[in-house]
C-alpha atoms as a PDB file:
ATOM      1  CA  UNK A   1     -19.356 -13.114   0.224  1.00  0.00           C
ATOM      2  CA  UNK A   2     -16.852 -14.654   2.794  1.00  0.00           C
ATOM      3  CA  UNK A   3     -16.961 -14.117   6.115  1.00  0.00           C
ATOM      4  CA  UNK A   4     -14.279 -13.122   8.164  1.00  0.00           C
ATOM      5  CA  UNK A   5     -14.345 -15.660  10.574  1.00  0.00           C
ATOM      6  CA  UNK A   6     -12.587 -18.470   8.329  1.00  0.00           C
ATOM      7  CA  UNK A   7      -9.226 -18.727   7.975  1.00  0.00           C
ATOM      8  CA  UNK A   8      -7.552 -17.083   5.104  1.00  0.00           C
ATOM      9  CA  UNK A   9      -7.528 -18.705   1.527  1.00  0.00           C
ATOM     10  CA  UNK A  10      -4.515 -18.079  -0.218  1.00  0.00           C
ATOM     11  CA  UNK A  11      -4.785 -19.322  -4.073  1.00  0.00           C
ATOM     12  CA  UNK A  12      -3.074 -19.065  -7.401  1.00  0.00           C
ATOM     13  CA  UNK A  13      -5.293 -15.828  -7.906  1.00  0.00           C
ATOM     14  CA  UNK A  14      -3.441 -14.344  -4.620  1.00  0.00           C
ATOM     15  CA  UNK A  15      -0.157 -14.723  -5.016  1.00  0.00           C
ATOM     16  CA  UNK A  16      -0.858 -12.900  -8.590  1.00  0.00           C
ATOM     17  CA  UNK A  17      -2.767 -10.099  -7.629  1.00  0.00           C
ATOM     18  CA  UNK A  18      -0.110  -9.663  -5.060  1.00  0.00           C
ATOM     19  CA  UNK A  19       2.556  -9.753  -7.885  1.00  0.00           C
ATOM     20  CA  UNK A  20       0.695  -7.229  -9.731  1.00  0.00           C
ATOM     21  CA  UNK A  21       0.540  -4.655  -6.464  1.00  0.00           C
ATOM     22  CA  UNK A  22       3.933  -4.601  -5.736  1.00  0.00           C
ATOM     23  CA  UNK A  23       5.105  -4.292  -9.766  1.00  0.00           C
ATOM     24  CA  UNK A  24       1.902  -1.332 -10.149  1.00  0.00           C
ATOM     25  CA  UNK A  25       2.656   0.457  -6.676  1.00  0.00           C
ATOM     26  CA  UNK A  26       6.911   0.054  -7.460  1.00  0.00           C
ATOM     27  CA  UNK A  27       6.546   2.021 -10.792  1.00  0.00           C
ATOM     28  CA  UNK A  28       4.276   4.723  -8.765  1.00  0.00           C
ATOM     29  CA  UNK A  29       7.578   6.445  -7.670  1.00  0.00           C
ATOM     30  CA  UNK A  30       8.811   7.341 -10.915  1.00  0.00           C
ATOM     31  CA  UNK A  31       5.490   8.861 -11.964  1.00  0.00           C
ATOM     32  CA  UNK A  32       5.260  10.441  -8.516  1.00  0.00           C
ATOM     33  CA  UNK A  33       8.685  12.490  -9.338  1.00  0.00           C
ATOM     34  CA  UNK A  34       8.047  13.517 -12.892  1.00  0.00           C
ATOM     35  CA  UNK A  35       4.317  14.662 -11.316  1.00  0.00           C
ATOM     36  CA  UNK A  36       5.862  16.903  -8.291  1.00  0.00           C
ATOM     37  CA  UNK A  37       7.718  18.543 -10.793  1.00  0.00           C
ATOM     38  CA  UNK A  38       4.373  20.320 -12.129  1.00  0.00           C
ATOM     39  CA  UNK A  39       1.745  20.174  -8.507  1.00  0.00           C
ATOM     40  CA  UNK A  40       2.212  20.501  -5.114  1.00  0.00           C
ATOM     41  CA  UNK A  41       2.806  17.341  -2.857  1.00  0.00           C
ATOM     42  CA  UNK A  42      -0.485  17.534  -1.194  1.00  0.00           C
ATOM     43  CA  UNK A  43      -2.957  18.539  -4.695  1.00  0.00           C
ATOM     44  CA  UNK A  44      -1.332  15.441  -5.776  1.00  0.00           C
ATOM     45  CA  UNK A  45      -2.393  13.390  -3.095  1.00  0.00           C
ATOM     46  CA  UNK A  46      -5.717  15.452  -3.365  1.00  0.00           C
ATOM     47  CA  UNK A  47      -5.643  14.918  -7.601  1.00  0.00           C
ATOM     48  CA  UNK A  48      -5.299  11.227  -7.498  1.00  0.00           C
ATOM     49  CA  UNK A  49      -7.256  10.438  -4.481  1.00  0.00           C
ATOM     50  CA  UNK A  50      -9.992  12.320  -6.102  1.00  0.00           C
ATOM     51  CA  UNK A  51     -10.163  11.103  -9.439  1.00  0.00           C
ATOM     52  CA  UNK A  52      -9.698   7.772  -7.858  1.00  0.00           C
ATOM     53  CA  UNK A  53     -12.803   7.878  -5.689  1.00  0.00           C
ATOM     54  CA  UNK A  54     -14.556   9.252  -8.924  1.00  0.00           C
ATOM     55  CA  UNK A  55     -13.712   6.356 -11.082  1.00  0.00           C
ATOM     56  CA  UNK A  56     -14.769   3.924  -8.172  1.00  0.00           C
ATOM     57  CA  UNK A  57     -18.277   5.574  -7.885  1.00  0.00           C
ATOM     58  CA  UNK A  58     -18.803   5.450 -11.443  1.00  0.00           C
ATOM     59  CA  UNK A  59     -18.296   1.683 -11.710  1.00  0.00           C
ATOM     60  CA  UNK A  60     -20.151   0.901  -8.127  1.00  0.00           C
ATOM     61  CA  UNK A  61     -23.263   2.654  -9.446  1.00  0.00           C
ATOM     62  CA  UNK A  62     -22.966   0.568 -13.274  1.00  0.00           C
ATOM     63  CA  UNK A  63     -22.739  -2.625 -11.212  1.00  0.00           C
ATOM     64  CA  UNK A  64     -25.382  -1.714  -8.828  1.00  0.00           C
ATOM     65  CA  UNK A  65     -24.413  -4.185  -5.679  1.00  0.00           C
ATOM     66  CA  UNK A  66     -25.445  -2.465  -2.415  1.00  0.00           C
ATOM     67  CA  UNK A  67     -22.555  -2.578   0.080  1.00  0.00           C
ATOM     68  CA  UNK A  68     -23.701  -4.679   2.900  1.00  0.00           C
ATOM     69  CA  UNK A  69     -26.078  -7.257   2.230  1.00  0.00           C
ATOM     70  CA  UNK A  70     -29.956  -6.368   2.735  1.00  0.00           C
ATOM     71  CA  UNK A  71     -31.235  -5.717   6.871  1.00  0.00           C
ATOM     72  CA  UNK A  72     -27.112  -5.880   7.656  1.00  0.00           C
ATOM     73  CA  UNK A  73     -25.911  -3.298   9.451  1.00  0.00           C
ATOM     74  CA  UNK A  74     -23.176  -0.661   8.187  1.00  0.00           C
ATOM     75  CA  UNK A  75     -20.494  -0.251  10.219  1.00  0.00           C
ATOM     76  CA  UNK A  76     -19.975   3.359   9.157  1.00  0.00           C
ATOM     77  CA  UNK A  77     -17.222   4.253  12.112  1.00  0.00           C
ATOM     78  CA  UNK A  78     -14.772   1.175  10.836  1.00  0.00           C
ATOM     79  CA  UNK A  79     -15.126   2.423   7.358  1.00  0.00           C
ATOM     80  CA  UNK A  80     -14.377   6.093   7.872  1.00  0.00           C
ATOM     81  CA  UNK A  81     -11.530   5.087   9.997  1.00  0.00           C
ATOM     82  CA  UNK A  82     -10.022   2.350   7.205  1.00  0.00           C
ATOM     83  CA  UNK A  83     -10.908   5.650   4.631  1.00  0.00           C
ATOM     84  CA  UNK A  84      -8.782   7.819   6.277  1.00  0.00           C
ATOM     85  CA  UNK A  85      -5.953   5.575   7.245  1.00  0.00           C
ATOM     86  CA  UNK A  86      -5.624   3.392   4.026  1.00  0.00           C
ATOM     87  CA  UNK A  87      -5.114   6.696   1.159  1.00  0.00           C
ATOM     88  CA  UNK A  88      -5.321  10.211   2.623  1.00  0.00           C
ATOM     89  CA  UNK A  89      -3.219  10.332   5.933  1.00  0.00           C
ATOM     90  CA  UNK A  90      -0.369   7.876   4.717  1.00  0.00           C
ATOM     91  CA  UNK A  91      -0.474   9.654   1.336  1.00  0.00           C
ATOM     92  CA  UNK A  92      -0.280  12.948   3.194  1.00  0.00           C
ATOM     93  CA  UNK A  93       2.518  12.032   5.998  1.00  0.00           C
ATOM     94  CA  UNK A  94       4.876  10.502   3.158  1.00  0.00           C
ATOM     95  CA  UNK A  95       4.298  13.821   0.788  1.00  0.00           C
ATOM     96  CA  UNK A  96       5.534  16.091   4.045  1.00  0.00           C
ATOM     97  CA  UNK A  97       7.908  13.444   5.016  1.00  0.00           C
ATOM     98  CA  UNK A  98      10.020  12.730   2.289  1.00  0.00           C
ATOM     99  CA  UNK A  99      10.834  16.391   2.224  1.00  0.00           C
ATOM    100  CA  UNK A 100      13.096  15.520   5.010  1.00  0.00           C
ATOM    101  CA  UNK A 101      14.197  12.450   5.298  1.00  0.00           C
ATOM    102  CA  UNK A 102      16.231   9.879   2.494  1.00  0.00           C
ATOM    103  CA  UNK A 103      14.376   7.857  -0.057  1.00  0.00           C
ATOM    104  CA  UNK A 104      16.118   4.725   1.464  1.00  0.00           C
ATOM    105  CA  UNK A 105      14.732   5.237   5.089  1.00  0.00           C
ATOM    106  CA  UNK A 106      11.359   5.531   3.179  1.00  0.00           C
ATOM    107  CA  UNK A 107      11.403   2.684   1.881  1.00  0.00           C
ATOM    108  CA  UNK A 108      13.041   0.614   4.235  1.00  0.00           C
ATOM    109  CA  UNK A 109       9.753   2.448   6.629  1.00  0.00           C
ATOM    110  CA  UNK A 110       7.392   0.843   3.994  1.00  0.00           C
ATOM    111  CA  UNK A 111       8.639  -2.313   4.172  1.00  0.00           C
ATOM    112  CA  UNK A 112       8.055  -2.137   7.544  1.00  0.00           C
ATOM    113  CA  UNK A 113       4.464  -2.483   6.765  1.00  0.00           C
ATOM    114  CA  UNK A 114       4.927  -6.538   7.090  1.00  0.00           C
ATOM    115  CA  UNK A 115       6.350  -6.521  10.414  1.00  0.00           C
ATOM    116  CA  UNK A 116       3.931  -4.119  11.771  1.00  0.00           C
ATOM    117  CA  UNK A 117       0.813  -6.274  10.087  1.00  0.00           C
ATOM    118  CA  UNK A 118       2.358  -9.886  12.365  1.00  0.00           C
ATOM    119  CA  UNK A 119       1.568  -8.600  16.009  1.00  0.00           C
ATOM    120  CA  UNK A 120      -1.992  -6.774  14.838  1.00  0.00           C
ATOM    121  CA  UNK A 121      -2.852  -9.716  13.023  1.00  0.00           C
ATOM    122  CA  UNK A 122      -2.184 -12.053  15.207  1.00  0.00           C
ATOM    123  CA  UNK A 123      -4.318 -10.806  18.127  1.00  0.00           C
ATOM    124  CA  UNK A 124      -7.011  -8.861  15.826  1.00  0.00           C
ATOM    125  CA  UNK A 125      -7.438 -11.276  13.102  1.00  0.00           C
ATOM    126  CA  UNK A 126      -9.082 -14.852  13.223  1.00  0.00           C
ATOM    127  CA  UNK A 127      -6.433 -17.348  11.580  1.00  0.00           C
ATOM    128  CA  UNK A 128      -3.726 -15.403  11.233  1.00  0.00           C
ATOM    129  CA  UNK A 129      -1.868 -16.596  14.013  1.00  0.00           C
ATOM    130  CA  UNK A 130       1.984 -15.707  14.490  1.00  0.00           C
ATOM    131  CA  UNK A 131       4.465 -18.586  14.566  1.00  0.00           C
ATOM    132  CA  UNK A 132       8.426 -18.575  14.468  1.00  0.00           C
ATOM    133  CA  UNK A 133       8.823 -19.664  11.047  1.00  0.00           C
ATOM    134  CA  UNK A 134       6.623 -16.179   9.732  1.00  0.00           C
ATOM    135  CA  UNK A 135       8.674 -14.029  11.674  1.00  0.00           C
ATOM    136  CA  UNK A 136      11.714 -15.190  10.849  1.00  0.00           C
ATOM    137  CA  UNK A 137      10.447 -15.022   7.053  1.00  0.00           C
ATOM    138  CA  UNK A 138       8.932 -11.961   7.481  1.00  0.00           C
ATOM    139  CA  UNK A 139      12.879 -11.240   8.793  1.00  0.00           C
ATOM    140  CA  UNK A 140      14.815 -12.362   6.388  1.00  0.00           C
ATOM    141  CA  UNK A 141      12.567 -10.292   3.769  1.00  0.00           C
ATOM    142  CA  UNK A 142      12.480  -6.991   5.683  1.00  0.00           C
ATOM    143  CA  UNK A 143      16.604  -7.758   6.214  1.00  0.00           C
ATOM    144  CA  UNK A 144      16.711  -7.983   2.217  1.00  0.00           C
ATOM    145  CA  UNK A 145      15.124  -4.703   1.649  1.00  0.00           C
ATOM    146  CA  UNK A 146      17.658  -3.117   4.411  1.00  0.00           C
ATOM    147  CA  UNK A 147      20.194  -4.553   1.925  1.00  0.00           C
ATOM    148  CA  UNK A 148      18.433  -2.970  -0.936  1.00  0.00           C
ATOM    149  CA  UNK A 149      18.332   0.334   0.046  1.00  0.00           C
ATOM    150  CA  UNK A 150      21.956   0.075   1.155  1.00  0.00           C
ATOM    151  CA  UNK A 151      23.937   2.669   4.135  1.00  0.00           C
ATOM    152  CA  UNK A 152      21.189   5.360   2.686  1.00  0.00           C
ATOM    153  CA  UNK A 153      18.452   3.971   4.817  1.00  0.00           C
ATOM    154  CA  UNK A 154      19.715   4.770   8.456  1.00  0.00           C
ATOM    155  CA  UNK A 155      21.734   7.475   6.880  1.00  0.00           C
ATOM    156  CA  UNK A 156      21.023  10.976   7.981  1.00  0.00           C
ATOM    157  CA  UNK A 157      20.083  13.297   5.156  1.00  0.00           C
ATOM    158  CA  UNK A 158      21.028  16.452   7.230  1.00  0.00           C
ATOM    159  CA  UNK A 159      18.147  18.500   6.940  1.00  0.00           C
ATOM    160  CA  UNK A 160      15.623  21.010   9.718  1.00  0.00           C
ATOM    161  CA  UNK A 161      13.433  18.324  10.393  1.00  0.00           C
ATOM    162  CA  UNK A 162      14.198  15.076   9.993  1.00  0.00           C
ATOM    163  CA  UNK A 163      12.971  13.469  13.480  1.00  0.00           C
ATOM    164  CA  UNK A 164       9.082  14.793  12.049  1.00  0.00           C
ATOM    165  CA  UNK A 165      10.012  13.243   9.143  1.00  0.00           C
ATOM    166  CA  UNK A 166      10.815  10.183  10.151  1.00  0.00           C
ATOM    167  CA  UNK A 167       7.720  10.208  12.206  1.00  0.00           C
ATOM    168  CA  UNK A 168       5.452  11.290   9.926  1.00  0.00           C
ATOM    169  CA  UNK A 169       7.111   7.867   7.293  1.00  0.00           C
ATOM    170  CA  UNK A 170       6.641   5.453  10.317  1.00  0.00           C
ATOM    171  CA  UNK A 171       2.978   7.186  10.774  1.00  0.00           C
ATOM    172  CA  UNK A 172       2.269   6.138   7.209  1.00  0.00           C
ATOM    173  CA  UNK A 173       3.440   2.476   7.467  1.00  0.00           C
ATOM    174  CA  UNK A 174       1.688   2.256  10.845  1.00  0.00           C
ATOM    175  CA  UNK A 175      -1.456   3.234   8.842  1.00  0.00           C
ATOM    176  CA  UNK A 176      -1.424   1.158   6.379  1.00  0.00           C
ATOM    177  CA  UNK A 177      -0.715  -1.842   8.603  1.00  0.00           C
ATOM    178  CA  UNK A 178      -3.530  -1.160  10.815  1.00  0.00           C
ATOM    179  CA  UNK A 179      -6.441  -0.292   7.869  1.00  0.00           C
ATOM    180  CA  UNK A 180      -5.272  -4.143   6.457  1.00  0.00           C
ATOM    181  CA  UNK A 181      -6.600  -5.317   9.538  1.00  0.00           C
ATOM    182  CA  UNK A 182      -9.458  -3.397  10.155  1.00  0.00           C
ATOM    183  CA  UNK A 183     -10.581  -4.501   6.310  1.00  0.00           C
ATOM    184  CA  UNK A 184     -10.465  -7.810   7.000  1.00  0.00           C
ATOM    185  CA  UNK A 185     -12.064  -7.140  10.017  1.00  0.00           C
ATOM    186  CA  UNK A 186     -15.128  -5.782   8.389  1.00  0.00           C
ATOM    187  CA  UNK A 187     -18.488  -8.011   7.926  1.00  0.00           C
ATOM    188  CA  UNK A 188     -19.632  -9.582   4.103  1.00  0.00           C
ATOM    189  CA  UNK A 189     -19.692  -6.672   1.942  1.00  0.00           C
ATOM    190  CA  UNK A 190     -19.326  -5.504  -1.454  1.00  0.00           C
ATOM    191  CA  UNK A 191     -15.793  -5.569  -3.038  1.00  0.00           C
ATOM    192  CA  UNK A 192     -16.210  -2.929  -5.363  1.00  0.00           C
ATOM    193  CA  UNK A 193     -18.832  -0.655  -3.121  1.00  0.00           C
ATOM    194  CA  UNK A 194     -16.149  -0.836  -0.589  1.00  0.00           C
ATOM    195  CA  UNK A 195     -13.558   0.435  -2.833  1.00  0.00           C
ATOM    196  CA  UNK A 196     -15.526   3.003  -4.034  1.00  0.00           C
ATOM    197  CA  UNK A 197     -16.831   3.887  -0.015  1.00  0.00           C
ATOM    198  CA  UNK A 198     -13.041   4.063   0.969  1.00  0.00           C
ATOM    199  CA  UNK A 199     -11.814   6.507  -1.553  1.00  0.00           C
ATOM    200  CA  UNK A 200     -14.330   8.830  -1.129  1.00  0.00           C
ATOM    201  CA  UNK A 201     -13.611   9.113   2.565  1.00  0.00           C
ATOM    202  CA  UNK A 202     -10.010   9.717   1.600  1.00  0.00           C
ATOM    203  CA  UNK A 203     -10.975  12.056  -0.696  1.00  0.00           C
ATOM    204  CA  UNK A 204     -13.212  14.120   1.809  1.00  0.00           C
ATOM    205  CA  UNK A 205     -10.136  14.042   3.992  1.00  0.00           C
ATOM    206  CA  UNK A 206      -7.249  15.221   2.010  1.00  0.00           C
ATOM    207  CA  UNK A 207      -8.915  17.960  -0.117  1.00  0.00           C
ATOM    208  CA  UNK A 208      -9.637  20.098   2.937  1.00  0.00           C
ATOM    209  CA  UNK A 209      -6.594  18.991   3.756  1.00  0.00           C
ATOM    210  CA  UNK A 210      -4.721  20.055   0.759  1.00  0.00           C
ATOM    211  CA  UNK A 211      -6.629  23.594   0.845  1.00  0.00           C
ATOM    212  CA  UNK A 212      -5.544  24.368   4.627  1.00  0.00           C
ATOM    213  CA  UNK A 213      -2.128  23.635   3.963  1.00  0.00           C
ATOM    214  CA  UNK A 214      -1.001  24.853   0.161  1.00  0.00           C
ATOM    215  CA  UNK A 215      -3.783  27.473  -0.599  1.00  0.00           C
ATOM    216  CA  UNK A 216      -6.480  27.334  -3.689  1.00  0.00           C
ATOM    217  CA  UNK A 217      -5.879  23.914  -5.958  1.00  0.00           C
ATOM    218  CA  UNK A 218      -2.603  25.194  -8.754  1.00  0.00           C
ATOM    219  CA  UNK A 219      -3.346  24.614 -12.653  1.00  0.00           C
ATOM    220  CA  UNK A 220      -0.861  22.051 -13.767  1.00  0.00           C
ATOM    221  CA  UNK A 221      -0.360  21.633 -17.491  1.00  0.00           C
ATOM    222  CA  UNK A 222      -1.990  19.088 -19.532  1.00  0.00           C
ATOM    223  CA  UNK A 223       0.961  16.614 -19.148  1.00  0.00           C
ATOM    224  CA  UNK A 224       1.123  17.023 -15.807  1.00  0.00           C
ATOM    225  CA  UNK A 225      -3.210  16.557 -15.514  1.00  0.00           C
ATOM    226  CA  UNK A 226      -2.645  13.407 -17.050  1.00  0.00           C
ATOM    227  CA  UNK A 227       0.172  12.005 -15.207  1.00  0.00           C
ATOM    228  CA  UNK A 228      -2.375  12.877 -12.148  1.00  0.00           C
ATOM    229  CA  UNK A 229      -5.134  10.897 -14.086  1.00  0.00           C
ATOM    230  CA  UNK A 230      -2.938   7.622 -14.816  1.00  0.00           C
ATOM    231  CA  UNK A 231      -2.223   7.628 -10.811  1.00  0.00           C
ATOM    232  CA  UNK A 232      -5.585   8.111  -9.976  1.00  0.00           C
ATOM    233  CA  UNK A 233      -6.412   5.319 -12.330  1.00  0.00           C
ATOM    234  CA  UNK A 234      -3.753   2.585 -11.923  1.00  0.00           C
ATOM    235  CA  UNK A 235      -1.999   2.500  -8.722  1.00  0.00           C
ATOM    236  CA  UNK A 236      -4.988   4.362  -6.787  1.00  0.00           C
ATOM    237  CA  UNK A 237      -8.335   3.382  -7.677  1.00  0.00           C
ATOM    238  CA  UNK A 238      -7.325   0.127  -9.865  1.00  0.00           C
ATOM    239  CA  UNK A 239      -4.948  -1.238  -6.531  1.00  0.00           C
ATOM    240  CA  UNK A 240      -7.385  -0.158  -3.976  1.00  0.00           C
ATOM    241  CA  UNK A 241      -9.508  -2.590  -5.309  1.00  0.00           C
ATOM    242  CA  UNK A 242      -7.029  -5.455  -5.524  1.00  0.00           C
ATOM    243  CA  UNK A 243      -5.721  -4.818  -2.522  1.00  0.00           C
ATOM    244  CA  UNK A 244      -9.185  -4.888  -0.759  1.00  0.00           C
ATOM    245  CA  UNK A 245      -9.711  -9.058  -2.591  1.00  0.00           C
ATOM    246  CA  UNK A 246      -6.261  -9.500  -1.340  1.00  0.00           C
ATOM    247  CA  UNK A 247      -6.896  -8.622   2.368  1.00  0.00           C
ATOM    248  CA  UNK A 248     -10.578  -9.903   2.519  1.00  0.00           C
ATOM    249  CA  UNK A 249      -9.298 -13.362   0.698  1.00  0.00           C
ATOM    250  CA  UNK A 250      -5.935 -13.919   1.457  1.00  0.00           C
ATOM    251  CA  UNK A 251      -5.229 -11.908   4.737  1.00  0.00           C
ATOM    252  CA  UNK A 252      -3.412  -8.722   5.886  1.00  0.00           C
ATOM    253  CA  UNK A 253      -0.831 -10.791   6.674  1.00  0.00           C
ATOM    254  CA  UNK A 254      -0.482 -12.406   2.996  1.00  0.00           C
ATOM    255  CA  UNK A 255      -1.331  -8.682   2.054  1.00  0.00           C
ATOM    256  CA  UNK A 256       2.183  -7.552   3.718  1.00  0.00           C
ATOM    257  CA  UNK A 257       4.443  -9.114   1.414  1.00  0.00           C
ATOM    258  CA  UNK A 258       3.797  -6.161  -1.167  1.00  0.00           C
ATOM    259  CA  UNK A 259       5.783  -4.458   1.183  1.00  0.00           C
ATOM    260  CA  UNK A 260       8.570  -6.234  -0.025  1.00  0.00           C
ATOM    261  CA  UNK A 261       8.077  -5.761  -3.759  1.00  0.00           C
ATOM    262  CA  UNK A 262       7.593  -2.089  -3.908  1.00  0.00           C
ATOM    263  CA  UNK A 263      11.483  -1.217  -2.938  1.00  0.00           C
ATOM    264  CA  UNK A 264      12.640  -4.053  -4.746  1.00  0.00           C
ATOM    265  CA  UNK A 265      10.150  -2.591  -8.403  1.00  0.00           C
ATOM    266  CA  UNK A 266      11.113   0.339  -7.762  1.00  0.00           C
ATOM    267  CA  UNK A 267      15.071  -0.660  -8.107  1.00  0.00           C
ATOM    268  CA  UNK A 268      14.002  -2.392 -10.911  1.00  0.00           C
ATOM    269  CA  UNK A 269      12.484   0.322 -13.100  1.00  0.00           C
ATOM    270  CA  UNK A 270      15.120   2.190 -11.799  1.00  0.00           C
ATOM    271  CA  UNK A 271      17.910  -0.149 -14.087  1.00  0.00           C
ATOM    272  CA  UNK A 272      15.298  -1.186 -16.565  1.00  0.00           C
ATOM    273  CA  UNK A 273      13.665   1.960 -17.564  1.00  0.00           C
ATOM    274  CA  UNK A 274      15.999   5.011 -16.423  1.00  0.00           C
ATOM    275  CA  UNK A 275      19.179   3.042 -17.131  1.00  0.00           C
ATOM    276  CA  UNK A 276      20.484   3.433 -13.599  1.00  0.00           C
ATOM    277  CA  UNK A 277      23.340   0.741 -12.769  1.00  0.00           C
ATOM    278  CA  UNK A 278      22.987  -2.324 -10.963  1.00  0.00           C
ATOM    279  CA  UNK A 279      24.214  -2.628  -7.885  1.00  0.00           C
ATOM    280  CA  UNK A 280      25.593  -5.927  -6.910  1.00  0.00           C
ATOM    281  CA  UNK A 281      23.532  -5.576  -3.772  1.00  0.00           C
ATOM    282  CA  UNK A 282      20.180  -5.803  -5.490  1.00  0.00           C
ATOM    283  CA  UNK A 283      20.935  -9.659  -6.149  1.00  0.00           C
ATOM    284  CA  UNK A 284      21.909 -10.230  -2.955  1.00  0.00           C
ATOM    285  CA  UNK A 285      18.676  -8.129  -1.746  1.00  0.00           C
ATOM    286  CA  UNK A 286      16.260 -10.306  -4.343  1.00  0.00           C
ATOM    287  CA  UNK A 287      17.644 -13.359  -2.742  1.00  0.00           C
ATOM    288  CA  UNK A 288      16.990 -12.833   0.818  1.00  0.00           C
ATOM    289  CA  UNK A 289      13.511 -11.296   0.135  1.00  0.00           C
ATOM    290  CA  UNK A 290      12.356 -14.440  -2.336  1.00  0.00           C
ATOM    291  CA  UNK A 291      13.821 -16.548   0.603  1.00  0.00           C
ATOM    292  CA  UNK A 292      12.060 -14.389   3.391  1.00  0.00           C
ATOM    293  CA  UNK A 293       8.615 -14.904   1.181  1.00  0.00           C
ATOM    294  CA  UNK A 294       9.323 -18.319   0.533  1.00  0.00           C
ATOM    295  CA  UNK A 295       9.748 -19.223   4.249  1.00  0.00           C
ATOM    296  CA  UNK A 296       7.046 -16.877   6.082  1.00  0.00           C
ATOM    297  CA  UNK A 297       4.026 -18.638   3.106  1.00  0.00           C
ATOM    298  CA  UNK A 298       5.763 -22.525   3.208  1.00  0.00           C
ATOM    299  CA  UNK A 299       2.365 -23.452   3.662  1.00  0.00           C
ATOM    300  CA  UNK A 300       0.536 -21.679   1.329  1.00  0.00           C
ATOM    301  CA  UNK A 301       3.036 -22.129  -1.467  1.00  0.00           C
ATOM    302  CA  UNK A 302       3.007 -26.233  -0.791  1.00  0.00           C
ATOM    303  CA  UNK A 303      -0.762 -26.352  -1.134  1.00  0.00           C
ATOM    304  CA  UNK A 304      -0.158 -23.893  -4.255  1.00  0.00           C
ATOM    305  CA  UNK A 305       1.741 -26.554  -6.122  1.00  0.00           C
ATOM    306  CA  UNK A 306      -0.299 -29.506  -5.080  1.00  0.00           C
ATOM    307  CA  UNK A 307      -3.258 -27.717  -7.112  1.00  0.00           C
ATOM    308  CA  UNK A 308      -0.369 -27.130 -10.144  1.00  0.00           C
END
């Protein structure tokens, strides 16, 4: 297992499993809105965290690895605070938040992720040390995404509330930026125990959660059970664990750039799958982010080619 100490190692494998996030986590929205239209926001956060955290344990206990390696010692208080800030309080915040605030400042707040991740990184993580160039890349991309959401992101939607929700967004991006670093933070330990570990902390979190604030858990229909299943499968339990190689390999940093994706997938699926028109923007926006990425990982996509 690798320890954290080294400097990041950003391969082939990386920038694909990164790929992968952004396209998995981009299509989540579209599921997410035929889903709310059967369960509550928060017994969907509870449903898919749950069934998640299920699926994780299963496979942790057919594999068999132990989570730290033997005499180690378990840093329990990092990995309930990565539990809860990596699934159920970001999942939680952006349920209550979006009910009061545009989808374009949400997902210009996501992005945000990757400019929240530079600062922590640099003075939390070994190698991952901020220089001009990132910045500027990390920029550039965050600028594109600004572009892609288009005058809806600053734009107010009008509605009781929408300071708290704004907070609640930025809450959720600050969370996931800061349980990246705390993951790669963490000693040698068990990819898939960790997944599993993480999850079920989430899930002890937002089911309580999900009780105190919307009552006893509702009876969806079938459909509706198994559009809760597919997110607990795919873009819960499935990414958690991609997302964990991605950090403990590659960096919170690297890690970030899904940040980018997601708005941009999401647009996508959008015009490819709902037949929604294209907005001349959305070139524009898929130039500056590919730039932003291109610039911010000049390194790591020179040494990428050299292997090629």
């Amino acid at each position: 297992m690798k320890n954290v100490t080294e400097n990041p190692e950003i391969t082939g494998k990386s920038w694909a499993m990164v790929g992968a996030l952004g396209l998995i986590w981009g299509s989540t929205f579209m599921v997410i809105e035929i889903a709310l239209t059967g369960i509550t926001p928060f017994w969907l956060s509870a449903g898919r965290i749950g069934f998640a955290a299920l699926l994780s344990a299963l496979v942790w206990a057919v594999t068999g690895g132990p989570l730290v390696p033997r005499g180690a010692r378990l840093p329990w208080q990092s990995l309930l605070a990565i539990g809860a800030l990596s699934t159920a309080v970001p999942f939680m915040a952006i349920s209550w938040g979006q009910q009061f605030v545009t989808s374009g400042f949400a997902g210009v707040s996501m992005a945000a992720v990757a400019l929240i991740v530079l600062p922590l990184a640099h003075f939390l993580v070994p190698g991952e040390r901020l220089t001009r160039r990132k910045i500027l890349g990390f920029v550039i991309g965050f600028l594109g995404v600004v572009v892609l959401m288009g005058p809806s992101a600053f734009a107010s939607s009008g509605i009781s509330g929408e300071s708290a929700g704004r907070i609640a967004v930025l809450t959720a991006a600050s969370c996931y930026a800061l349980s990246s670093v705390l993951v790669r933070r963490l000693p040698p330990v068990d990819p898939i125990g960790l997944s599993a570990v993480l999850l079920m902390i989430g899930a002890a979190v937002v089911i309580p959660a999900a009780f105190l604030v919307e009552g006893p858990p509702p009876l969806p229909a079938p459909r509706i059970l198994g559009i809760v299943a597919l997110l607990g499968l795919i873009p819960t339990a499935a990414a958690n664990f991609l997302r964990i190689l991605v950090i403990r390999s590659a960096g919170p940093t690297f890690m970030s750039l899904t940040n980018y994706q997601v708005p941009l997938w999401s647009v996508f699926m959008g015009v490819l799958v709902l037949g929604e028109p294209a907005n001349p923007s959305l070139f524009l926006a898929l130039v500056l982010i590919l730039a932003g990425v291109a610039l911010s990982q000049w390194g790591a996509l020179g040494r990428l080619f050299r292997r090629i």
